[in-house]
Structures are given as structure tokens and as C-alpha cells.
N, C-alpha and C. Protein backbone atom coordinates (compact mmCIF):
# COMPACT_ATOMS: atom_id res chain seq x y z
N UNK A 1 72.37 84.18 44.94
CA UNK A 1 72.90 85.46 44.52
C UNK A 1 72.31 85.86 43.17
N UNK A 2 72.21 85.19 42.12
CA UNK A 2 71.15 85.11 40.63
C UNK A 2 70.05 85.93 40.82
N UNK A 3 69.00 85.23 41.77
CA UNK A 3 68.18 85.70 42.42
C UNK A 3 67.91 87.56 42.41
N UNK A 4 69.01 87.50 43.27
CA UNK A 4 68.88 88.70 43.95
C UNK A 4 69.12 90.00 43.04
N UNK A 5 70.29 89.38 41.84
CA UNK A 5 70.27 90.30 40.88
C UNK A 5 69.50 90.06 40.09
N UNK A 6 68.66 89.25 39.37
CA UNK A 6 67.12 89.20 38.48
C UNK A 6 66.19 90.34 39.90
N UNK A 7 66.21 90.17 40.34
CA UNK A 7 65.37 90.85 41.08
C UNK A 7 65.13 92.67 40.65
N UNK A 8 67.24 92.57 41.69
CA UNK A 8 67.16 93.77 41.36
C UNK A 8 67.11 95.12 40.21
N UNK A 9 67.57 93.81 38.72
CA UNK A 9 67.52 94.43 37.57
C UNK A 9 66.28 94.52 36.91
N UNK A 10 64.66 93.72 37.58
CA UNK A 10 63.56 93.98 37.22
C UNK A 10 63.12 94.90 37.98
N UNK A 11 63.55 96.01 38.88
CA UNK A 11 62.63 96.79 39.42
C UNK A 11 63.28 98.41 38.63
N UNK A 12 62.29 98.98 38.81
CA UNK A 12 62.26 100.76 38.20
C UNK A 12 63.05 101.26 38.88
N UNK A 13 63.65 102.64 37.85
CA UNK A 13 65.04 102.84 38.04
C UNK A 13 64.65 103.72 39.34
N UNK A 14 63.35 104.41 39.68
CA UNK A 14 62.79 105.05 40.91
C UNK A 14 63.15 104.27 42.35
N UNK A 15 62.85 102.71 42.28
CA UNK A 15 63.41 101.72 43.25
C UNK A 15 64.63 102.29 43.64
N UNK A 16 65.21 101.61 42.36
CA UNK A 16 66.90 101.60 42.56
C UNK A 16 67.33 102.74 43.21
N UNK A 17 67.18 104.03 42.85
CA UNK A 17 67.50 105.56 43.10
C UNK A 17 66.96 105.46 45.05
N UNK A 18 65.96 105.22 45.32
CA UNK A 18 65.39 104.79 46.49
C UNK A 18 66.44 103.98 47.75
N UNK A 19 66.55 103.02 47.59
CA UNK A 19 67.82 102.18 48.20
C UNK A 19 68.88 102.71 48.05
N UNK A 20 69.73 102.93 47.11
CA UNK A 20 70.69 103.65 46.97
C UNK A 20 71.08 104.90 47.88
N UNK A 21 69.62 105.96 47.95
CA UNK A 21 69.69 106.77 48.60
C UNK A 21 69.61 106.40 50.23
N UNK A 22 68.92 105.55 50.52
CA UNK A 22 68.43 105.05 51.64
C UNK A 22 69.75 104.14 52.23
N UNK A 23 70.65 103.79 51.49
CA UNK A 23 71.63 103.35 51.90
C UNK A 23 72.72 103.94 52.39
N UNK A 24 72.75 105.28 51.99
CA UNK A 24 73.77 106.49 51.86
C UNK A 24 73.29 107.35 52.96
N UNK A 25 72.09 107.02 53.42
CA UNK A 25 71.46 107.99 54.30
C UNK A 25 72.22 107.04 55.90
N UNK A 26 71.62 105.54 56.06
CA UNK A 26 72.12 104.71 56.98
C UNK A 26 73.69 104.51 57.11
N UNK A 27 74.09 105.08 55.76
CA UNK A 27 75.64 104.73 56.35
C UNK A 27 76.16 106.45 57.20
N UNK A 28 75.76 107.05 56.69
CA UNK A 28 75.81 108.52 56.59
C UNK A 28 75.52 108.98 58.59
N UNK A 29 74.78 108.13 58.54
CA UNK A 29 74.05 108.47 59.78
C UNK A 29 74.57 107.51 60.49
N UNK A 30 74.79 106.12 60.75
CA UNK A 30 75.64 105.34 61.52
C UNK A 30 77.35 106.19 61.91
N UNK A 31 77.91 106.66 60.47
CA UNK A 31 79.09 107.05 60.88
C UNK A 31 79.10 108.02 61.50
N UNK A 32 78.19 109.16 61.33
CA UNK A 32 78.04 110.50 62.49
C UNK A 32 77.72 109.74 63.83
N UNK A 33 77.03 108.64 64.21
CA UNK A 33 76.40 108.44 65.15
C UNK A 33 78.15 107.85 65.89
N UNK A 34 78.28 107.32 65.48
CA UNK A 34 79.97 106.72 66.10
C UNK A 34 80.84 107.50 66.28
N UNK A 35 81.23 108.21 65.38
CA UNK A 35 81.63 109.40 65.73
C UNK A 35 81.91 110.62 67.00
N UNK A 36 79.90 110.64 66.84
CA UNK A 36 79.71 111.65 67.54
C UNK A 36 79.75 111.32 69.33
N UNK A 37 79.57 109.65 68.98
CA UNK A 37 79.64 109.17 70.83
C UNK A 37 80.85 108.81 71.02
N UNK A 38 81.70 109.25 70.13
CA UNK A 38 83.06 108.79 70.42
C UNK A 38 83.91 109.93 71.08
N UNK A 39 83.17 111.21 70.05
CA UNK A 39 83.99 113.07 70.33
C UNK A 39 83.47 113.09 71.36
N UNK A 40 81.80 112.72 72.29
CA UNK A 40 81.23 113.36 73.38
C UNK A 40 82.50 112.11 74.22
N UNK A 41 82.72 110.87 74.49
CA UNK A 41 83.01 110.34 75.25
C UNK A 41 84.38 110.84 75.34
N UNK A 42 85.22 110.68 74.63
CA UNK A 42 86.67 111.83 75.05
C UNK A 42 86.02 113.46 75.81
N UNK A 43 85.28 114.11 74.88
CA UNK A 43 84.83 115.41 75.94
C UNK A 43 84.75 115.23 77.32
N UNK A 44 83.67 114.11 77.29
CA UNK A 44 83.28 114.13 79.21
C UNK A 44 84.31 113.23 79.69
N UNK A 45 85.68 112.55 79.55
CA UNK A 45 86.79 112.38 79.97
C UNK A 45 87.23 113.33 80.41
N UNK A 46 87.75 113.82 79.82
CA UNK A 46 88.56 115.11 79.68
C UNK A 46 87.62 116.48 80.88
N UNK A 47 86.50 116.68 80.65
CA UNK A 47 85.96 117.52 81.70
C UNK A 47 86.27 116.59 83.10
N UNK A 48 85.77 115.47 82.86
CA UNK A 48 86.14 114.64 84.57
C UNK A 48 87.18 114.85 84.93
N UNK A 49 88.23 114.98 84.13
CA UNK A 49 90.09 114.86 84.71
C UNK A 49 90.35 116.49 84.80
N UNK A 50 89.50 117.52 83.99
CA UNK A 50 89.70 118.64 84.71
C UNK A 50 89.32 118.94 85.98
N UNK A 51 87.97 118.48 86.23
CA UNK A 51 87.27 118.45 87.65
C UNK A 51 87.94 117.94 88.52
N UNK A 52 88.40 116.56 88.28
CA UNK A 52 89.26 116.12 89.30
C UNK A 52 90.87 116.76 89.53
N UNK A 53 91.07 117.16 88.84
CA UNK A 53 92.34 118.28 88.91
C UNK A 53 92.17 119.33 89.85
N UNK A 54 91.01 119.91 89.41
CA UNK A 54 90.07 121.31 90.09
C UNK A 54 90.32 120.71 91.79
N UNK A 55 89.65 119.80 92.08
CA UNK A 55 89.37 119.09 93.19
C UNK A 55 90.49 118.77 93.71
N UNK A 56 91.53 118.01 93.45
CA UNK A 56 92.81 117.88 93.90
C UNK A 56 93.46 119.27 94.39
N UNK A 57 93.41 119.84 93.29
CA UNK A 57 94.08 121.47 93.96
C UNK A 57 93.14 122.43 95.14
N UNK A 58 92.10 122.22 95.06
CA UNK A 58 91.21 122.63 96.14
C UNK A 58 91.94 121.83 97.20
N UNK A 59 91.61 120.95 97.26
CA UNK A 59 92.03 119.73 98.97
C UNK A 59 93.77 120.49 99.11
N UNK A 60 94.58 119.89 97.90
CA UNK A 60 95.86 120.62 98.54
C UNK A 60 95.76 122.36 99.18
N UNK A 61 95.10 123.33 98.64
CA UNK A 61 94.88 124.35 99.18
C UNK A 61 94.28 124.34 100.11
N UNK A 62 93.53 123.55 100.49
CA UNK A 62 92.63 123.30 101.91
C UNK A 62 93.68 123.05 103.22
N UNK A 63 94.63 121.91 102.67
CA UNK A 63 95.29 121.31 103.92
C UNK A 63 96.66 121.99 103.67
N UNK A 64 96.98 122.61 102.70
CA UNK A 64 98.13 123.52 103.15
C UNK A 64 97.44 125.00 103.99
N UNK A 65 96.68 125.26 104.10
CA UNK A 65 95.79 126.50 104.93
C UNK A 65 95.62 125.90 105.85
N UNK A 66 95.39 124.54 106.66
CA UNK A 66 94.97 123.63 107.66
C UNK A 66 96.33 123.97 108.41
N UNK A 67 97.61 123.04 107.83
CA UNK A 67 98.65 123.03 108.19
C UNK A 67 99.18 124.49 108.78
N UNK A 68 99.22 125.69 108.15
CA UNK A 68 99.58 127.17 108.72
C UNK A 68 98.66 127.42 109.51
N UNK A 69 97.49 127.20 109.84
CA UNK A 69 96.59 127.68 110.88
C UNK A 69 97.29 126.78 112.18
N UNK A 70 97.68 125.40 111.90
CA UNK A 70 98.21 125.04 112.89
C UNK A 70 99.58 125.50 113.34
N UNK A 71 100.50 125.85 112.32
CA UNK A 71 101.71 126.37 112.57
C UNK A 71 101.49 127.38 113.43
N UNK A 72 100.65 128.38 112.84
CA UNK A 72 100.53 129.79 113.95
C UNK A 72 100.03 129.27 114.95
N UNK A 73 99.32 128.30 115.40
CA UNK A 73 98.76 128.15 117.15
C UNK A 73 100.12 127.63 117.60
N UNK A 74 100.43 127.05 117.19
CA UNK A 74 101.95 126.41 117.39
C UNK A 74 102.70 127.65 118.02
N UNK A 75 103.18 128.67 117.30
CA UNK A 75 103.88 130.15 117.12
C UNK A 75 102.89 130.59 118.38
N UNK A 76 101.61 131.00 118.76
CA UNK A 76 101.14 131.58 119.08
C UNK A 76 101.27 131.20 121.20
N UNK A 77 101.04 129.68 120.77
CA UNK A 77 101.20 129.25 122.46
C UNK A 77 102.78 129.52 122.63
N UNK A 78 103.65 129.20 121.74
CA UNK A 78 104.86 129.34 122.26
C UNK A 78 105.29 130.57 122.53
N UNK A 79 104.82 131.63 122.24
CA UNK A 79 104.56 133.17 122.20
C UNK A 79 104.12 133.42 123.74
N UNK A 80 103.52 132.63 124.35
CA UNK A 80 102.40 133.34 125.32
C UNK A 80 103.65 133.02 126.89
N UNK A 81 103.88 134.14 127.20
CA UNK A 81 105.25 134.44 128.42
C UNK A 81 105.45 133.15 129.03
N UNK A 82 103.79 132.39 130.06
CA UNK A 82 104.19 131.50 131.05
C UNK A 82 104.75 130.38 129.93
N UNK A 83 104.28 130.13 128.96
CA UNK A 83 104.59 128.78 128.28
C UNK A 83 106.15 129.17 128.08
N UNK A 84 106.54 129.96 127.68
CA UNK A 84 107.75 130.53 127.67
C UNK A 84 108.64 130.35 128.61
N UNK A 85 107.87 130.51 129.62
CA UNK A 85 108.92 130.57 131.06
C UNK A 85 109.06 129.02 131.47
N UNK A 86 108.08 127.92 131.14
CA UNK A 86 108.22 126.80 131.30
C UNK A 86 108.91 126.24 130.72
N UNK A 87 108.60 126.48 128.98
CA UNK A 87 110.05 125.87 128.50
C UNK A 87 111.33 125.83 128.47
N UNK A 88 111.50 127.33 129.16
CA UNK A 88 112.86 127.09 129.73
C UNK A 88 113.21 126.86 131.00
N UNK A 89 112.21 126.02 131.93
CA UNK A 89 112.43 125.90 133.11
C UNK A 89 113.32 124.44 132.97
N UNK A 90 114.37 124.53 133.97
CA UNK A 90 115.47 123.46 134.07
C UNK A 90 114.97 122.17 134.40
N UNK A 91 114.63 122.57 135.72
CA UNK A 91 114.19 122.30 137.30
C UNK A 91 112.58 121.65 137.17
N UNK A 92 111.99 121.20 138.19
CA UNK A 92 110.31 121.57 138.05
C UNK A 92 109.95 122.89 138.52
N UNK A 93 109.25 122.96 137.73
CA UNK A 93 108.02 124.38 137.44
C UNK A 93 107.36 125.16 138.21
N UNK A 94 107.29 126.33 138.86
CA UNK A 94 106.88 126.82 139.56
C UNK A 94 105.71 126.34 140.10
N UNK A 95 105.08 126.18 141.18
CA UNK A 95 103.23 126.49 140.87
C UNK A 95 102.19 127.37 139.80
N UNK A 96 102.57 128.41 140.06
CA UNK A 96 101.83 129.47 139.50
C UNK A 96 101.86 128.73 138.01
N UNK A 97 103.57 128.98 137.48
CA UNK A 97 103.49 128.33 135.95
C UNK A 97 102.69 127.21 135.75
N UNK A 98 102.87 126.16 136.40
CA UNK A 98 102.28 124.92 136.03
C UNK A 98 100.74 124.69 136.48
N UNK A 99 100.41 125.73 137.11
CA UNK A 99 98.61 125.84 137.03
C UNK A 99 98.34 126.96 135.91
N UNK A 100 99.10 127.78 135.27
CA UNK A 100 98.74 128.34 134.46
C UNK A 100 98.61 128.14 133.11
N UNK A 101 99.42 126.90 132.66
CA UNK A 101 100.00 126.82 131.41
C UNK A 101 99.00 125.85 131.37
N UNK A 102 98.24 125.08 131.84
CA UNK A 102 96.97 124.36 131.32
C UNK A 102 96.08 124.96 131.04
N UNK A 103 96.07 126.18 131.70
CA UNK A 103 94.93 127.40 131.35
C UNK A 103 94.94 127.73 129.65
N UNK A 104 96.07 128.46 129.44
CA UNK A 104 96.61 128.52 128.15
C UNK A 104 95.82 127.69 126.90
N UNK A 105 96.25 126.92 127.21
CA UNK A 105 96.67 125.41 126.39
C UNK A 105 94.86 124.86 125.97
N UNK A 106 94.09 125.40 127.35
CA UNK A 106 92.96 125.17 127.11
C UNK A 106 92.61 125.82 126.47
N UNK A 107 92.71 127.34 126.53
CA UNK A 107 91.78 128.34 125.87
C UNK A 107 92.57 128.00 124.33
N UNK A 108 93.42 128.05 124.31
CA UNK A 108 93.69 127.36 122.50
C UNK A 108 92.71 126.26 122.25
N UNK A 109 92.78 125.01 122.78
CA UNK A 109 92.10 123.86 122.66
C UNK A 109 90.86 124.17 122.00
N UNK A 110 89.96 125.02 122.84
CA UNK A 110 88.53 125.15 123.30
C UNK A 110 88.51 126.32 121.97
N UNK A 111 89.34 127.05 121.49
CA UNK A 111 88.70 128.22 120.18
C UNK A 111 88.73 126.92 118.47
N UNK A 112 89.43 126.03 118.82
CA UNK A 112 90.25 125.29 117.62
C UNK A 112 89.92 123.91 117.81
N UNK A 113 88.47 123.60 117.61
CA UNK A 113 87.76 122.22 117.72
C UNK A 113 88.39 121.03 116.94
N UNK A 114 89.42 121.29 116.05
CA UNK A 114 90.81 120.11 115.84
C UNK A 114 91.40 120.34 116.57
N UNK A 115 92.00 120.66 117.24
CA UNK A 115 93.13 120.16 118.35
C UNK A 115 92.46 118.45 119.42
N UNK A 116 93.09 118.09 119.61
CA UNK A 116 92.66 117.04 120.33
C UNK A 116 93.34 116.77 121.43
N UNK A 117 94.38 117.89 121.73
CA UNK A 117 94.95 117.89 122.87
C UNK A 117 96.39 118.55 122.38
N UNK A 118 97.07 119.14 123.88
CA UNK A 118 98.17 120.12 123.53
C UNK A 118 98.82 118.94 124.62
N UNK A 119 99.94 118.94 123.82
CA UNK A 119 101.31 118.51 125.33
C UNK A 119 102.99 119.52 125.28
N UNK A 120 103.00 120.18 126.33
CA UNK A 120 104.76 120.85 126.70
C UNK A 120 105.47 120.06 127.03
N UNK A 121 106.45 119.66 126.65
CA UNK A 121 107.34 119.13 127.12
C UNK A 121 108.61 120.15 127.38
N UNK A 122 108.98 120.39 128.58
CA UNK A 122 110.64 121.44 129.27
C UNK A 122 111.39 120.28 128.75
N UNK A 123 112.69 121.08 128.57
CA UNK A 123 113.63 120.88 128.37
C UNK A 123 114.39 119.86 129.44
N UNK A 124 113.63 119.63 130.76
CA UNK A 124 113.64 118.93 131.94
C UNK A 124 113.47 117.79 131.43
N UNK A 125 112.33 117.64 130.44
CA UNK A 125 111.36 116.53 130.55
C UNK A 125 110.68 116.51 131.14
N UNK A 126 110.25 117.27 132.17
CA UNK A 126 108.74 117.55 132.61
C UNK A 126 107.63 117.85 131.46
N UNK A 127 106.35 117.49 131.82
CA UNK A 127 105.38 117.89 130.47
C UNK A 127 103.86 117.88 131.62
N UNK A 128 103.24 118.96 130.88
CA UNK A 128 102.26 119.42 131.27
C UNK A 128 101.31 119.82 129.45
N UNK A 129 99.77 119.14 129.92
CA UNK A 129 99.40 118.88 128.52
C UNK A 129 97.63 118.99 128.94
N UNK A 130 96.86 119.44 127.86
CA UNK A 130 95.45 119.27 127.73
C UNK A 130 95.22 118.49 126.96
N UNK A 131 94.37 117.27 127.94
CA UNK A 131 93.59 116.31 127.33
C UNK A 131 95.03 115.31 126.76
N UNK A 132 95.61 115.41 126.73
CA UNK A 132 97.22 114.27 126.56
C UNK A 132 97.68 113.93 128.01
N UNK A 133 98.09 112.68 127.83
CA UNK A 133 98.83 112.24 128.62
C UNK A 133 100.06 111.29 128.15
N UNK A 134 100.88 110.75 129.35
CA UNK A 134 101.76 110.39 128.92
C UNK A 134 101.78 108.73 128.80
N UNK A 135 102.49 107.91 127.81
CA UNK A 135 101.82 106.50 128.38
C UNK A 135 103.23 105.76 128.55
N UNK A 136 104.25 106.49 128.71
CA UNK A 136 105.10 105.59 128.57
C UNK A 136 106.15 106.02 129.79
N UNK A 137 106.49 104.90 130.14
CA UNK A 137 107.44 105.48 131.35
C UNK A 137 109.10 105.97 131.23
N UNK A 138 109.44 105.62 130.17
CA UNK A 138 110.42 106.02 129.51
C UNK A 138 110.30 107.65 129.67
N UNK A 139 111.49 108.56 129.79
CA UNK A 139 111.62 110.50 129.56
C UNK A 139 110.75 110.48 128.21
N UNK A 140 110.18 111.40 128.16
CA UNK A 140 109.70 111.53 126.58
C UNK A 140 110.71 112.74 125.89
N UNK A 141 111.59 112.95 126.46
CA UNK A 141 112.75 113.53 125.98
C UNK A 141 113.57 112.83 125.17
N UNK A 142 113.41 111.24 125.47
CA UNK A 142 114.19 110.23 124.70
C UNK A 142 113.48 109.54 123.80
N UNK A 143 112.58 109.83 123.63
CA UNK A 143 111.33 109.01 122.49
C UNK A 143 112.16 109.56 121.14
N UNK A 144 112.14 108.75 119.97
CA UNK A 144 112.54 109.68 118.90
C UNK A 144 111.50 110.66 117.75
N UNK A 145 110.22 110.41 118.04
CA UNK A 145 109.83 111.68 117.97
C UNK A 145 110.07 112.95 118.19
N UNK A 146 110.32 113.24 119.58
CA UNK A 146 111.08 114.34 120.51
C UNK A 146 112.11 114.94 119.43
N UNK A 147 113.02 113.27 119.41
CA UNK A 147 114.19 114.21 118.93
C UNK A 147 114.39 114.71 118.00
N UNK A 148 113.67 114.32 117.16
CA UNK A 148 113.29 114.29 115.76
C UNK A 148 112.90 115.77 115.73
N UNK A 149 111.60 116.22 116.44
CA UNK A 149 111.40 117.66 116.27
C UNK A 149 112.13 118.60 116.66
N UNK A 150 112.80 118.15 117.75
CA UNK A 150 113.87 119.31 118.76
C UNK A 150 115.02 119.34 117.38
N UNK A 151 115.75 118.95 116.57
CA UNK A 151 116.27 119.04 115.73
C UNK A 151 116.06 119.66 114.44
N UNK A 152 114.78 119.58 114.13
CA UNK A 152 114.02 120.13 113.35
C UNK A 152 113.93 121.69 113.83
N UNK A 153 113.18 122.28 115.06
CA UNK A 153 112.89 123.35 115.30
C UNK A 153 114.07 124.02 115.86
N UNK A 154 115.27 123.13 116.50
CA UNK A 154 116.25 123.53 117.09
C UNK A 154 117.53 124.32 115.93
């Protein structure tokens, strides 16, 4: 340590002024530099969690517009007379109705490339369906799905 101060007290006061400055410059500039990657790294946080906000509310607006497009086909087949007349059929189903209401059911299917299949179920428990079938031998009047919705819409 002796050393270092004989040293530094034999050099011109131009030296000294030199380092000094040069020291003030490296600290000067290290602390902006930390700083400054510290303000950008909170910034681009903060833009990511807006984006992803942005993005979250897009998808929820997406699949709440998904969901009402399906509600109205929903509204719309149940709207259409024969499906009408089936669901309130007691009994089994006319002919005419029950070759017609697959017709229906298709032309919904076939405009609305999500659907993956339509199923009616009467109030009978009869069911007539595109591209669904039934797999269980049980009424599907008694499934608690069924009841679940008939309560819901009922």
C-alpha cells in the first residue's frame, strides 16, 4: 500500500486530474448502464403483461362470440316447425317428421363446420341426430346430462 501512494504522490498533478476524471467517467457510466437495463427490463415486463392482457381479452371475446353463434343455431333449429313438431311429439314420430328433421339438422351441420353432430331428443325419449348416435342403452332421458339441461332450459 506505501508503494502505491509514493507512486501516486510522484506523478503530475495532470496524471492525477486524468484518473480522477477517468474514474468518475467509469463510475458514471456503469451506474447509467445498470440503471438503464434495469428501467428497459421492467418496461418490456410490463409491455409483455399488457400484450398478454390484450390477448386474454381477445380469446375471451372470441369464445364468448363462439358461444352466441352457437346459442342462435341452438334458437334457430329449435325455431324450424318440423323440429318443433317433434319435440313435442309424445308418441313416435311421424314419418314425414322423422325423415325430415335429419334434413334440418344437416343443413345446419353442413353451413357450421364446428358442429360435429346435432342430436333431438322428444320428450318420449325418442332421438333422432346427425352424425351422433346413441351408445348407451339406458333412455337418454335419464342420463343426468339430460336432466341437467331440461332444468336449465325448462
Amino acid at each position: 500500500m506505501d508503494v502505491i501512494r509514493r507512486y501516486w504522490q510522484d506523478q503530475s498533478i495532470r496524471f492525477k486530474l486524468n484518473c480522477i476524471f477517468l474514474l468518475i467517467i467509469l463510475v458514471s457510466l456503469l451506474t447509467l448502464s445498470l440503471w438503464g437495463s434495469k428501467k428497459y427490463g421492467d418496461y418490456s415486463e410490463q409491455q409483455a403483461d399488457q400484450y398478454t392482457l390484450q390477448m386474454i381479452h381477445q380469446v375471451k371475446s372470441n369464445v364468448d362470440f363462439y358461444i352466441n353463434h352457437l346459442k342462435d343455431i341452438s334458437f334457430y333449429i329449435g325455431s324450424e316447425p318440423v323440429i318443433e313438431k317433434y319435440m313435442q311429439t309424445r308418441g313416435a314420430p311421424d314419418g314425414l317428421a322423422s325423415g325430415q328433421v335429419p334434413q334440418v339438422l344437416r343443413k345446419y351441420a353442413e353451413r357450421n363446420s364446428e358442429i360435429a353432430g346435432i342430436m333431438l331428443i322428444s320428450q318420449s325419449g325418442m332421438f333422432l341426430g346427425h352424425e351422433m348416435y346413441r351408445i348407451t342403452r339406458d333412455p337418454l332421458t335419464e342420463e343426468s346430462w339430460y336432466k341437467e339441461s331440461s332444468s336449465i332450459s325448462g
